[in-house]
C-alpha atoms as a PDB file:
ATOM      1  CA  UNK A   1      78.715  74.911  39.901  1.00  0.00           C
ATOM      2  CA  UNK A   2      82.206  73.918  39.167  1.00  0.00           C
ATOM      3  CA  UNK A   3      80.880  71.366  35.960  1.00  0.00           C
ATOM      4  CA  UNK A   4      79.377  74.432  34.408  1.00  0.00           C
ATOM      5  CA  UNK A   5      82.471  76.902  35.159  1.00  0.00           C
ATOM      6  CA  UNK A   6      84.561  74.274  33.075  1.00  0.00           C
ATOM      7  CA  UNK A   7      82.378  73.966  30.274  1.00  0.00           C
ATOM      8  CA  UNK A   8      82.514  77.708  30.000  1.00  0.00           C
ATOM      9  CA  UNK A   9      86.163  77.300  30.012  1.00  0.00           C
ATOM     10  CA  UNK A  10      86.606  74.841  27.483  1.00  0.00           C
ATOM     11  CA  UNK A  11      87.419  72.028  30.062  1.00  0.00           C
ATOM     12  CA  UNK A  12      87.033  68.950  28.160  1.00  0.00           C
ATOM     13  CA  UNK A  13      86.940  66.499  31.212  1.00  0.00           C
ATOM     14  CA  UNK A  14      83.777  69.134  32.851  1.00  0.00           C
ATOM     15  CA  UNK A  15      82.246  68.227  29.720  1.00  0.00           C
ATOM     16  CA  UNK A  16      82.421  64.648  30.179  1.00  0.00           C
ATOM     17  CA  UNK A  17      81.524  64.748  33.997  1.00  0.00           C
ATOM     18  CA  UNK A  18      78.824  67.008  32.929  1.00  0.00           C
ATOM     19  CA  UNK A  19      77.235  64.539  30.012  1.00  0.00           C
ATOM     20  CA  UNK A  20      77.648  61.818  33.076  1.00  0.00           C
ATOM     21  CA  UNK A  21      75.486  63.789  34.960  1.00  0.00           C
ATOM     22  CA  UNK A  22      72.799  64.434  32.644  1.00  0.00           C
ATOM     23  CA  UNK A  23      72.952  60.649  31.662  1.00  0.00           C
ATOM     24  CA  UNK A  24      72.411  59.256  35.196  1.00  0.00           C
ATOM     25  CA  UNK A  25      69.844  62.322  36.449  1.00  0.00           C
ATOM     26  CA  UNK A  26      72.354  63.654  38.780  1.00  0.00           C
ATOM     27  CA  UNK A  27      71.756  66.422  41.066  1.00  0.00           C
ATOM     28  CA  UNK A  28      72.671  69.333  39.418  1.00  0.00           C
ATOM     29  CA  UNK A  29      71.551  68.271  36.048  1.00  0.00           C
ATOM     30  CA  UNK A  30      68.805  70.821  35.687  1.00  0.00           C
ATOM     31  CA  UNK A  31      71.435  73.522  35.772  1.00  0.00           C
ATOM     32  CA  UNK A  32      73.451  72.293  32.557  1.00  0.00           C
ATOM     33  CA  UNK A  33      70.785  71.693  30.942  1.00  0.00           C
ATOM     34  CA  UNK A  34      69.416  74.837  31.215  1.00  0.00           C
ATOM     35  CA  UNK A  35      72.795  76.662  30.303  1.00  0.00           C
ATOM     36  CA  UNK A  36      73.207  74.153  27.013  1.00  0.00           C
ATOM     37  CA  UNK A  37      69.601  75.344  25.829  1.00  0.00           C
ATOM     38  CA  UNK A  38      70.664  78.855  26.245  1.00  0.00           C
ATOM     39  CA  UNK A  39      74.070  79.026  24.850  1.00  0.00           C
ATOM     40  CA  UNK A  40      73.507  76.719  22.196  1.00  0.00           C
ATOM     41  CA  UNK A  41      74.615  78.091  18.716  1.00  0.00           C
ATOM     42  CA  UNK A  42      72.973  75.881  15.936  1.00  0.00           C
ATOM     43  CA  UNK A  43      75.867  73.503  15.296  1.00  0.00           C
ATOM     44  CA  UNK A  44      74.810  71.123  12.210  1.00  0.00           C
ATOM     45  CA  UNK A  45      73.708  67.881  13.888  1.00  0.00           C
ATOM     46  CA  UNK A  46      75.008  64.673  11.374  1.00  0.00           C
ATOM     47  CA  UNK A  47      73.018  61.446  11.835  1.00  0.00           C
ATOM     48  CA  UNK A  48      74.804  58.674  11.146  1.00  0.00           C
ATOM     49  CA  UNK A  49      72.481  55.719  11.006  1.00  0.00           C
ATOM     50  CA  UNK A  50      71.551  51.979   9.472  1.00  0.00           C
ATOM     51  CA  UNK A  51      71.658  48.264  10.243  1.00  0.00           C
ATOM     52  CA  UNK A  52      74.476  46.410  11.629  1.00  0.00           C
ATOM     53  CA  UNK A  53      77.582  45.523  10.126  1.00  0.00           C
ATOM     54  CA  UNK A  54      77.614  48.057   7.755  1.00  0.00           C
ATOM     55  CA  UNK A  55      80.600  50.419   9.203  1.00  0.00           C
ATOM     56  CA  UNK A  56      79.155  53.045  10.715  1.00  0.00           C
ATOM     57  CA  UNK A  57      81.922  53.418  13.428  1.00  0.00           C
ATOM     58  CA  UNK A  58      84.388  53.801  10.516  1.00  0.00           C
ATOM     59  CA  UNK A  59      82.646  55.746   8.315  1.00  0.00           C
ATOM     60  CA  UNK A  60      81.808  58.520  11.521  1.00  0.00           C
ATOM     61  CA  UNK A  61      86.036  58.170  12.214  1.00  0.00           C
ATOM     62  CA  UNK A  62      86.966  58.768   8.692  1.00  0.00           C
ATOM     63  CA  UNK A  63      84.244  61.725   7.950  1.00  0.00           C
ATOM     64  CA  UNK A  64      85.435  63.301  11.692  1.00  0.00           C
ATOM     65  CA  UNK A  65      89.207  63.324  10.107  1.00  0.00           C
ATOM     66  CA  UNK A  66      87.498  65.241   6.556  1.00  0.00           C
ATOM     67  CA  UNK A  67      86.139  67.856   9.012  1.00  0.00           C
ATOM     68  CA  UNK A  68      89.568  68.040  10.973  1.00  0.00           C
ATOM     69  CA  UNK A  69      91.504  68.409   7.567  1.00  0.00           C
ATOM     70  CA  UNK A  70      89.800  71.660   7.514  1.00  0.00           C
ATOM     71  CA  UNK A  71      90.109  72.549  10.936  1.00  0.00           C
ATOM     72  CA  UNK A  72      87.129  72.269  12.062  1.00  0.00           C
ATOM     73  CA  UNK A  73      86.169  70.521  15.836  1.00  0.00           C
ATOM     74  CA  UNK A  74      83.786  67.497  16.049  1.00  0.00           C
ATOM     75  CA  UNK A  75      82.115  66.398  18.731  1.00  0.00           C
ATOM     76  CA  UNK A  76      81.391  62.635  18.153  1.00  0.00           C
ATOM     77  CA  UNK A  77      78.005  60.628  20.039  1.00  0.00           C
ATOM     78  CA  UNK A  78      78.212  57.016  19.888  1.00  0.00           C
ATOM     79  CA  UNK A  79      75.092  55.447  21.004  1.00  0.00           C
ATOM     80  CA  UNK A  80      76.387  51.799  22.486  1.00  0.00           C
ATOM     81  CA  UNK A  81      74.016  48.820  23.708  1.00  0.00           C
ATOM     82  CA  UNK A  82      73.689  48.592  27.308  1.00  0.00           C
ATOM     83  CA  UNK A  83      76.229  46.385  29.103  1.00  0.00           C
ATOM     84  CA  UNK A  84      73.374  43.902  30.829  1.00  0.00           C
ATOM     85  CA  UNK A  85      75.988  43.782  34.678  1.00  0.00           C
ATOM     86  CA  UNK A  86      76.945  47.318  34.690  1.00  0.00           C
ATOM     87  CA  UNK A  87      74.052  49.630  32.511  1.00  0.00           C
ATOM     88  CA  UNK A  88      76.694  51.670  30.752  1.00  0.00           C
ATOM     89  CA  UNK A  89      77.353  51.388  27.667  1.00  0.00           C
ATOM     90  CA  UNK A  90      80.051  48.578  25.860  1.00  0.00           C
ATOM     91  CA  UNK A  91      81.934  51.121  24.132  1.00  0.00           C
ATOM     92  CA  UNK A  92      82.288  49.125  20.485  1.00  0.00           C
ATOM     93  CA  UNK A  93      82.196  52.050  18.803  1.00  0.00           C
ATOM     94  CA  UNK A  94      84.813  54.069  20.599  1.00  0.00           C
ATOM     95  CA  UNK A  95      87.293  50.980  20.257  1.00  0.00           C
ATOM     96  CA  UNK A  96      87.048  51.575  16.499  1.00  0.00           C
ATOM     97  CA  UNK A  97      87.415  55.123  16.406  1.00  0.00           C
ATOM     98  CA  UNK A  98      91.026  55.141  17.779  1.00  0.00           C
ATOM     99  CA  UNK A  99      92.854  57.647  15.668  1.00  0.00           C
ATOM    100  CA  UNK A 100      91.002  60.288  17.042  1.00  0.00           C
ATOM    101  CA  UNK A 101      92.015  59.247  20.917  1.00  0.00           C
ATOM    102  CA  UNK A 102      94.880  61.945  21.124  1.00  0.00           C
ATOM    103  CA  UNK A 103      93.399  64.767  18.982  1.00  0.00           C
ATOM    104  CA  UNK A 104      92.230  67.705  21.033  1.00  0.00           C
ATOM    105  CA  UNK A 105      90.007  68.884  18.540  1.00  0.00           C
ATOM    106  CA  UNK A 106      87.681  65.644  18.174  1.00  0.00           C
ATOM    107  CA  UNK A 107      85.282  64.897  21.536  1.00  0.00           C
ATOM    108  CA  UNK A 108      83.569  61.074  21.592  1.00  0.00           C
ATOM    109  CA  UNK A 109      81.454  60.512  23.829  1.00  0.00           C
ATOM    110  CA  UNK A 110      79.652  56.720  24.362  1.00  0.00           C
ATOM    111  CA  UNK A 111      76.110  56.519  25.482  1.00  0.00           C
ATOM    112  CA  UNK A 112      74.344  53.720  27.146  1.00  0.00           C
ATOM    113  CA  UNK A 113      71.005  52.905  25.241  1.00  0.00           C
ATOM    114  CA  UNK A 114      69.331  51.299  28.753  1.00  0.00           C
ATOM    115  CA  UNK A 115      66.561  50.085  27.019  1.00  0.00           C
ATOM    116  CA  UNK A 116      65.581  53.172  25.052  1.00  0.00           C
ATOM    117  CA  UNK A 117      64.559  52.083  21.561  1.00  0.00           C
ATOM    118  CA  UNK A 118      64.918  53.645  18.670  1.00  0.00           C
ATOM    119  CA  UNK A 119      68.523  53.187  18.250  1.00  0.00           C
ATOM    120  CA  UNK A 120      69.377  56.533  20.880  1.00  0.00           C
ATOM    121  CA  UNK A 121      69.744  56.975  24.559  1.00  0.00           C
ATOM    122  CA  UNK A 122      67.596  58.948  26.350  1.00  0.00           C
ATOM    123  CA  UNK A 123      70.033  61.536  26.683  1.00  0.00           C
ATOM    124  CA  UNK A 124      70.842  62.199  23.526  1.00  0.00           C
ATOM    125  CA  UNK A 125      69.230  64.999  23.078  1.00  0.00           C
ATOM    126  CA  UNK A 126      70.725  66.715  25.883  1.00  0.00           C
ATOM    127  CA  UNK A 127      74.134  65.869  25.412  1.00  0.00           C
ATOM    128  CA  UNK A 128      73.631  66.859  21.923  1.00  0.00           C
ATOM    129  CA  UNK A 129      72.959  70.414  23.439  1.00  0.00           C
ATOM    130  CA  UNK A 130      75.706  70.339  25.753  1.00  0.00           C
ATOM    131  CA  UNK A 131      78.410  69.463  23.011  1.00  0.00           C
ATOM    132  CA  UNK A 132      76.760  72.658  21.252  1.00  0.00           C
ATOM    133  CA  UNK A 133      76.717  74.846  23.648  1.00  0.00           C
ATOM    134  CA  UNK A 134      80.632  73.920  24.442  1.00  0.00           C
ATOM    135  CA  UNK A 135      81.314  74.905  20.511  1.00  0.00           C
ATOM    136  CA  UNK A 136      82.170  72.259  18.501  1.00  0.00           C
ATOM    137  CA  UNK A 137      81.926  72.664  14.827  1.00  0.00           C
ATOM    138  CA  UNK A 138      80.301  69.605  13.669  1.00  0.00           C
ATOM    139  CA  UNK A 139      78.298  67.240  16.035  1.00  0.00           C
ATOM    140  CA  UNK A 140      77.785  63.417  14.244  1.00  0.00           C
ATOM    141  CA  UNK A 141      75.643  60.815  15.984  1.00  0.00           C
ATOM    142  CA  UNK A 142      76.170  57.469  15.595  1.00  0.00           C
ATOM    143  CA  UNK A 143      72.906  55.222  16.031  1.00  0.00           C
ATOM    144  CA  UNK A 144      72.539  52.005  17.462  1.00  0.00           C
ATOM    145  CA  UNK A 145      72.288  49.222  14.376  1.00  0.00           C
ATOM    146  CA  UNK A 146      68.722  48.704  15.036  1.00  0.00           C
ATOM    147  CA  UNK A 147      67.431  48.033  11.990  1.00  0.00           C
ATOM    148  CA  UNK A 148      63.737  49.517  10.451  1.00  0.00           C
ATOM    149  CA  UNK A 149      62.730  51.413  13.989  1.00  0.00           C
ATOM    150  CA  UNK A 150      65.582  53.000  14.521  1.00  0.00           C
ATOM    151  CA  UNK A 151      63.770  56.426  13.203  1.00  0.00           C
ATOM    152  CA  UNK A 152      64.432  58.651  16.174  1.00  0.00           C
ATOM    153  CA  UNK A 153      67.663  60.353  14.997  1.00  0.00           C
ATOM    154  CA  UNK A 154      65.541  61.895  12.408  1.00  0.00           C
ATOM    155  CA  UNK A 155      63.884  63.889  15.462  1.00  0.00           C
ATOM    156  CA  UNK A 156      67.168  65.588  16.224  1.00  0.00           C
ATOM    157  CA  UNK A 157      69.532  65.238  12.961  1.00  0.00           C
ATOM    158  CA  UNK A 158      69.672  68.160  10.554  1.00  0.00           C
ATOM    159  CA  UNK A 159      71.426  65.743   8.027  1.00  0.00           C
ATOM    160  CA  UNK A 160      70.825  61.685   8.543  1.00  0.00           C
ATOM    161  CA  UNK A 161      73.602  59.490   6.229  1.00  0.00           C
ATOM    162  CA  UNK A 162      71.947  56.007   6.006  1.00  0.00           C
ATOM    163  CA  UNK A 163      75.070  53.739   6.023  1.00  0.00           C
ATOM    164  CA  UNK A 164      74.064  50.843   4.511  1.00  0.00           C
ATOM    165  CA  UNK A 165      76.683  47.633   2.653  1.00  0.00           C
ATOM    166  CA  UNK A 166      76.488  45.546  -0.583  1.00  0.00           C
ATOM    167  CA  UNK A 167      74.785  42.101  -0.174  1.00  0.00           C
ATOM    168  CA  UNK A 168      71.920  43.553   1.963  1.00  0.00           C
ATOM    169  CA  UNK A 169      69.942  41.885  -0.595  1.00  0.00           C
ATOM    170  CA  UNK A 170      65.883  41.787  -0.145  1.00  0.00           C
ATOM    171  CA  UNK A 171      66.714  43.480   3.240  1.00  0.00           C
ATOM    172  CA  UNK A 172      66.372  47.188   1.591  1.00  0.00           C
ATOM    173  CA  UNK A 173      62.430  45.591   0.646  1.00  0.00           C
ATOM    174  CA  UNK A 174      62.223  44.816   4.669  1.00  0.00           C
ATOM    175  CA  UNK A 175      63.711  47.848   5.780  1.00  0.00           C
ATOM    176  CA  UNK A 176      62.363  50.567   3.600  1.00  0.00           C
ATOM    177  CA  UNK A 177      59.490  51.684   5.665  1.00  0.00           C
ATOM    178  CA  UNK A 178      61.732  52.535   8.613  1.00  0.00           C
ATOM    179  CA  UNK A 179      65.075  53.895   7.757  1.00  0.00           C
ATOM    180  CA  UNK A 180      64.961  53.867   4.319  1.00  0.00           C
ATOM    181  CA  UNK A 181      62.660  56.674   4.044  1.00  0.00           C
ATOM    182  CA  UNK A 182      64.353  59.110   6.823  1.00  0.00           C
ATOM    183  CA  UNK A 183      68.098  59.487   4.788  1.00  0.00           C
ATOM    184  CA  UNK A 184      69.092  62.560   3.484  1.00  0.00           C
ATOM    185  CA  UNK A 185      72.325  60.940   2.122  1.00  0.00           C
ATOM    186  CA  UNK A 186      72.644  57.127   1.000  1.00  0.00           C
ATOM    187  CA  UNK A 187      76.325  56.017   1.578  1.00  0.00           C
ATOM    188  CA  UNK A 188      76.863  52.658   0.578  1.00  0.00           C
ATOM    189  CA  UNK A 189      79.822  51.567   2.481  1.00  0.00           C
ATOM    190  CA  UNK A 190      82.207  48.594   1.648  1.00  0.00           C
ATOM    191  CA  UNK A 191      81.630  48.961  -1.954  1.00  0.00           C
ATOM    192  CA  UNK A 192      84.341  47.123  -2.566  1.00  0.00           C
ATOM    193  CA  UNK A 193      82.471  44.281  -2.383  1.00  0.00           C
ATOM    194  CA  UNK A 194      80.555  42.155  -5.135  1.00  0.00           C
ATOM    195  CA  UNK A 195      76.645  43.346  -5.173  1.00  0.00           C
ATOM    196  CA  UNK A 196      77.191  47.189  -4.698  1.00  0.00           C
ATOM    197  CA  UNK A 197      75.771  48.280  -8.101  1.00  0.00           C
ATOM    198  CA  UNK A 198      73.169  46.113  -7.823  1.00  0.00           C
ATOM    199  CA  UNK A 199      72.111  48.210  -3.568  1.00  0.00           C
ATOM    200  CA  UNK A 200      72.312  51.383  -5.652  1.00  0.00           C
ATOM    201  CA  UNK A 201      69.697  50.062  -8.386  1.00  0.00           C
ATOM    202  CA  UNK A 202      67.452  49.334  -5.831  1.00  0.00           C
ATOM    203  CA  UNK A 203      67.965  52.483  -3.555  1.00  0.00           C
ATOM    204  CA  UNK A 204      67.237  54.494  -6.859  1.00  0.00           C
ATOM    205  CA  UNK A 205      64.389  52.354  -7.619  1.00  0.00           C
ATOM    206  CA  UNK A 206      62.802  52.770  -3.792  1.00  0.00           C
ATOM    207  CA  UNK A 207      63.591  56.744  -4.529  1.00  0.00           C
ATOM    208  CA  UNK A 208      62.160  56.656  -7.462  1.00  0.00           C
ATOM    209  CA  UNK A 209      58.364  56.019  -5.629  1.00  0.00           C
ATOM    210  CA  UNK A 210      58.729  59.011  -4.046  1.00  0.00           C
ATOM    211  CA  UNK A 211      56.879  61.919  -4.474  1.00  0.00           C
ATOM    212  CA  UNK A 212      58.810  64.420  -6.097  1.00  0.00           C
ATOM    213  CA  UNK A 213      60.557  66.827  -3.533  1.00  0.00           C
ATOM    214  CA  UNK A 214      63.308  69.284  -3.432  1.00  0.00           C
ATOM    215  CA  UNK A 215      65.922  67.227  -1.944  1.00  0.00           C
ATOM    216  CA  UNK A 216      66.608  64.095  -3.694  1.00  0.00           C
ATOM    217  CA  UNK A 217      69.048  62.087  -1.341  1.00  0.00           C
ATOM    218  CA  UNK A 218      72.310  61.099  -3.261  1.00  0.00           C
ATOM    219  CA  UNK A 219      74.138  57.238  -3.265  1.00  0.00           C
ATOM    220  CA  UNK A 220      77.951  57.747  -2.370  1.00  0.00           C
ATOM    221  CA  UNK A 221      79.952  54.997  -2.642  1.00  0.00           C
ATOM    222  CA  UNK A 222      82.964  54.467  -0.163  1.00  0.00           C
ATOM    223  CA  UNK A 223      85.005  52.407   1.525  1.00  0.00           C
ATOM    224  CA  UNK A 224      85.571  53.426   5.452  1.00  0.00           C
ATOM    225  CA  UNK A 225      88.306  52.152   6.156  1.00  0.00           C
ATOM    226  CA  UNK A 226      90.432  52.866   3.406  1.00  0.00           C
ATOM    227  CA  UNK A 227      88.670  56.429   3.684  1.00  0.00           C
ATOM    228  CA  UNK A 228      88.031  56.468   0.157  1.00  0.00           C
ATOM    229  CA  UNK A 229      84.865  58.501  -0.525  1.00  0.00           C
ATOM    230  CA  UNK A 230      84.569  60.185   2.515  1.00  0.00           C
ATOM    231  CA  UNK A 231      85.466  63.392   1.039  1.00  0.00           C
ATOM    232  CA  UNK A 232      82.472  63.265  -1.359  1.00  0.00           C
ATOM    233  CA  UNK A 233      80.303  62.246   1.559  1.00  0.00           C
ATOM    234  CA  UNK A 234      80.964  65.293   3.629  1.00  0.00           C
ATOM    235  CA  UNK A 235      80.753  67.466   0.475  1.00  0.00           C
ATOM    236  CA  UNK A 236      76.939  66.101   0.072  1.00  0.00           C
ATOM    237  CA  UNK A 237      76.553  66.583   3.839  1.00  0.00           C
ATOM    238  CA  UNK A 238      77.957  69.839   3.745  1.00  0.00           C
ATOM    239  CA  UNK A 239      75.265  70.990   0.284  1.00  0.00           C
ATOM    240  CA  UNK A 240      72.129  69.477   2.067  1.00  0.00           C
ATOM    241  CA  UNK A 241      72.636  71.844   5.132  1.00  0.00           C
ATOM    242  CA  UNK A 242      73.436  74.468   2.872  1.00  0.00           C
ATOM    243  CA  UNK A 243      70.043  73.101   1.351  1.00  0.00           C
ATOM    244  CA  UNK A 244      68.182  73.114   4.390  1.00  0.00           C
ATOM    245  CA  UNK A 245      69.003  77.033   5.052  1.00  0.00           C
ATOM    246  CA  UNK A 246      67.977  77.933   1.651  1.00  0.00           C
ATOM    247  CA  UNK A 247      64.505  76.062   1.047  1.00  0.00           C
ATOM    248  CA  UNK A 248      63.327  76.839   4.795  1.00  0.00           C
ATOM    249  CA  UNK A 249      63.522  73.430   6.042  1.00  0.00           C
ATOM    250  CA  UNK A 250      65.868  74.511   8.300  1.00  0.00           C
ATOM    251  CA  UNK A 251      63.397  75.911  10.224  1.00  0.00           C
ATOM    252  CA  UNK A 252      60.686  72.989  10.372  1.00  0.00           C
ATOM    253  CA  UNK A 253      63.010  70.673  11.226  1.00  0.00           C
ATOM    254  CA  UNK A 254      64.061  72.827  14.359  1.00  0.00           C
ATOM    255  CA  UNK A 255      61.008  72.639  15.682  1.00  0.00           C
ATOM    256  CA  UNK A 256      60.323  69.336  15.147  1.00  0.00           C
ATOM    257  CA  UNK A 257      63.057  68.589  17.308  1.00  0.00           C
ATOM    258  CA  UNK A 258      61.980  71.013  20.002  1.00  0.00           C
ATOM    259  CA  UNK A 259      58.437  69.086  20.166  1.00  0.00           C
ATOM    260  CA  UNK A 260      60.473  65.748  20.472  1.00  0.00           C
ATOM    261  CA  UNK A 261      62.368  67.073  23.197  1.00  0.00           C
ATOM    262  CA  UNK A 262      59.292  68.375  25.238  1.00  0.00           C
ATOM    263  CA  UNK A 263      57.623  65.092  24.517  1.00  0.00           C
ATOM    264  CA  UNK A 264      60.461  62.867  25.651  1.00  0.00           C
ATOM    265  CA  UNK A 265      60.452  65.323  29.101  1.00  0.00           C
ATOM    266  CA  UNK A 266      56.495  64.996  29.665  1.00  0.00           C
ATOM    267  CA  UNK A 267      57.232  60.621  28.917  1.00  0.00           C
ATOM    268  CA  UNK A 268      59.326  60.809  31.861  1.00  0.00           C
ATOM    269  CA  UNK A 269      58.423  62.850  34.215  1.00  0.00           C
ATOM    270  CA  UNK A 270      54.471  61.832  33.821  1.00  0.00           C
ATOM    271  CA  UNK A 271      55.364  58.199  33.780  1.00  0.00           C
ATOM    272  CA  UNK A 272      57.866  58.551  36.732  1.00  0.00           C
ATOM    273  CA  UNK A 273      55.299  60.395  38.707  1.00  0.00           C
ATOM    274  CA  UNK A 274      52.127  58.305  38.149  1.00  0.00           C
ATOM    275  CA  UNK A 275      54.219  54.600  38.581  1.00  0.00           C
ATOM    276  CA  UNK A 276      55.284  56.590  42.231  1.00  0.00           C
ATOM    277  CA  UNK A 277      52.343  57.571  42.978  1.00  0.00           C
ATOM    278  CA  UNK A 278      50.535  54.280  42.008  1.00  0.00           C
ATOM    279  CA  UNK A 279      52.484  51.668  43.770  1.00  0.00           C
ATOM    280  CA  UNK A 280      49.811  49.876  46.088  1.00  0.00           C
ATOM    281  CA  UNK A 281      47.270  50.285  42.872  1.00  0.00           C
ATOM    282  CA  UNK A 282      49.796  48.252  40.943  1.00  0.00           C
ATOM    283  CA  UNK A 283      50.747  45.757  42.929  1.00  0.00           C
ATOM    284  CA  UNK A 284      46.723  45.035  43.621  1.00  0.00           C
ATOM    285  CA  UNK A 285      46.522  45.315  39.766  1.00  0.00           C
ATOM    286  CA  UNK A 286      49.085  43.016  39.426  1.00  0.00           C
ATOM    287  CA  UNK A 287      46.607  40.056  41.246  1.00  0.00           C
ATOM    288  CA  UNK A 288      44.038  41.170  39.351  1.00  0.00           C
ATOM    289  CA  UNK A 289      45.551  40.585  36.049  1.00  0.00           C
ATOM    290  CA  UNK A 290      46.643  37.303  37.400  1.00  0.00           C
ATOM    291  CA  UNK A 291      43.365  35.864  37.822  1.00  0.00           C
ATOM    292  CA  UNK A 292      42.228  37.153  34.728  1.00  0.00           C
ATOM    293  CA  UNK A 293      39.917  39.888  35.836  1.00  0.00           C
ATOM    294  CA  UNK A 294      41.723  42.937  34.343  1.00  0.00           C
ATOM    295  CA  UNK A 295      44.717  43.185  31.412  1.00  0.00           C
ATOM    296  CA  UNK A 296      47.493  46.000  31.348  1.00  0.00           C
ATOM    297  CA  UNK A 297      45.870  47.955  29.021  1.00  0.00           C
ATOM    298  CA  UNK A 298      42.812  48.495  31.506  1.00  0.00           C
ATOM    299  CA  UNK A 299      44.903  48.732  34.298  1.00  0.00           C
ATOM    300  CA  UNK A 300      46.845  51.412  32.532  1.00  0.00           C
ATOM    301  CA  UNK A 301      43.517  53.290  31.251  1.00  0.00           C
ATOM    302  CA  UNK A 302      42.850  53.473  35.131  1.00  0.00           C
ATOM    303  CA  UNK A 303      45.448  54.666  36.127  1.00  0.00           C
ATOM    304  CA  UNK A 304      45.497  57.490  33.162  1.00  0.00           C
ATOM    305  CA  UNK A 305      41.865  58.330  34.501  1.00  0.00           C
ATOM    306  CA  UNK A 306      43.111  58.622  38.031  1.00  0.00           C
ATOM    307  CA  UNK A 307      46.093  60.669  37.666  1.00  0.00           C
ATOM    308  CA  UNK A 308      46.248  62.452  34.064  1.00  0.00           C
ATOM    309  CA  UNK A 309      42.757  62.846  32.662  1.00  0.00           C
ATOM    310  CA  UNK A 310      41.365  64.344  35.719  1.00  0.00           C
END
C-alpha cells in the first residue's frame, strides 16, 4: 500500500495519513499495524503525565528541544480532549508546542481521546508503534490532565515524569493513590512560584511510605517555559532507562505492555461483536429495564452467557 511504502521511506506526511488511519479503523489499518509490530526497534517511550494546569505541553516542548540539542529525533503524542461537533481532537497542546512546527527532526502528532478514559486514546498504543517503527529516537506522550485515573500511560511508558505545580496543596493527599504512585520522575514545574518547597516535602514524605525499592523516583525542579531544568530532567530520564536495562525491569515492563495491548484488542473486538450481534436483545432489554424487571448488570451477565461464556 502506498501509506506503508512512505513510512518505509521516511515520508513524514504517510506517517500522519497512516496514524489517521489507525485512529479512525480505516481499511487498510491491519496492514500498518502489522508492519509497526514487526519493525519496531525498542525506542524509549517517555510518559509525560499529571493534573491540569501544571505545564505539561511546555515541559514535553522544552525536553523535545534537550533531545534535539543532541541530535536526536522525537516523535511527540499529544493526547487532546475530544472536540464534542467534530470527534477529533482540540489540538491545545500542539498550539503550545510551536517552536518545534518547522523542525524536521521533531514529529507531533494530536490524538482525540473520544471518550477513552484514562487520560489516552485508544490508539495510542498503535501509533506509539508506528512512530517506532518509522525511527524516531525518543517517543514522549503527553496525557490528558485527568487527574488520579489517569494510570494507563504506565501500561505503555518505559519512563512516566509526573508533572505536577506548587500550590497543589492537599491535592497530592487526593491524588496519591492514582498518579502519584505510577512516576518514575517527579518534576515539579513552575517552581518559581511560592509553595514549591513545601510540594517537594510532601512528595518525599508520600515516597517515604514506600516500600523500599531500587528505583527511588527523583523531585526536579523547573520552570518550562523559561526551560530552566529541563536539562536535569532528561538527564534523570535518560539514568532510569539506563536503570531499567540494568535491574531487568526492562523486560517486565515490556510485557506488561504487550498484555495491555492484547487486552485493549479483545475489549473491542468482543464488545463490538456481541453489541452487533445483540441488537433486538437490547432493545427488548432496554423495556425491560424500564419497567423495572431487569438492571444493566443482568442484562449484561446475559448477554456474556449467550455469547462469551458458552
Amino acid at each position: 500500500m502506498d501509506l506503508l511504502a512512505g513510512i518505509k521511506r521516511g515520508d513524514r506526511l504517510a506517517l500522519a495519513r497512516a496514524i489517521t488511519a489507525v485512529e479512525n479503523r480505516d481499511e487498510g489499518r491491519r496492514e500498518l499495524v502489522r508492519y509497526a509490530y514487526r519493525h519496531a526497534r525498542g525506542t524509549h517511550i517517555v510518559g509525560v503525565t499529571g493534573p491540569p494546569g501544571v505545564g505539561k505541553s511546555t515541559l514535553v516542548d522544552g525536553l523535545a528541544a534537550c533531545y534535539r540539542k543532541q541530535g536526536h529525533t522525537v516523535g511527540i503524542v499529544a493526547v487532546d480532549p475530544t472536540s464534542p461537533f467534530t470527534g477529533g481532537a482540540l489540538l491545545g497542546d500542539r498550539v503550545r508546542m510551536q517552536r518545534h512546527g518547522l523542525d524536521e527532526g521533531v514529529f507531533i502528532r494530536s490524538l482525540a481521546t473520544r471518550g477513552s478514559l484514562g487520560g489516552l486514546s485508544r490508539a495510542t498504543g498503535e501509533v506509539i508503534r508506528l512512530m517506532d517503527a518509522f525511527g524516531f529516537d525518543v517517543i514522549m506522550v503527553e496525557t490528558v490532565g485527568a487527574g488520579q485515573s489517569e494510570v494507563d500511560i504506565m501500561r505503555f511508558a518505559g519512563t512516566v515524569v509526573l508533572t505536577m505545580a506548587p500550590g497543589l496543596g492537599d491535592d497530592i493527599q487526593s491524588i496519591k493513590a492514582g498518579i502519584m504512585e505510577i512516576a518514575d520522575v517527579f518534576c515539579i514545574n513552575k517552581a518559581d512560584r511560592d509553595g514549591v518547597d513545601r510540594t517537594i516535602t510532601e512528595i518525599r514524605m508520600m515516597l517515604d511510605l514506600r516500600p523500599t525499592q531500587g528505583w527511588r523516583p527523583p523531585i526536579i525542579k523547573a520552570v518550562a517555559s523559561r526551560d530552566e531544568g529541563l536539562e536535569e530532567l532528561k538527564e534523570e530520564v535518560v539514568k532510569h532507562q539506563a536503570y531499567l536495562k540494568s535491574s531487568g525491569d526492562l523486560a517486565a515492563r515490556q510485557l506488561d505492555t504487550f498484555r495491555a495491548e492484547v487486552e485493549e484488542i479483545l475489549k473491542d473486538r468482543l464488545v463490538n461483536a456481541v453489541m452487533r450481534q445483540a441488537k433486538a436483545e437490547l432493545a427488548d432489554a432496554f423495556d425491560r429495564v424500564r419497567s423495572g424487571e431487569l438492571d444493566p448488570i443482568d442484562v449484561a451477565e446475559r448477554l456474556m452467557a449467550e455469547y462469551i461464556d458458552r
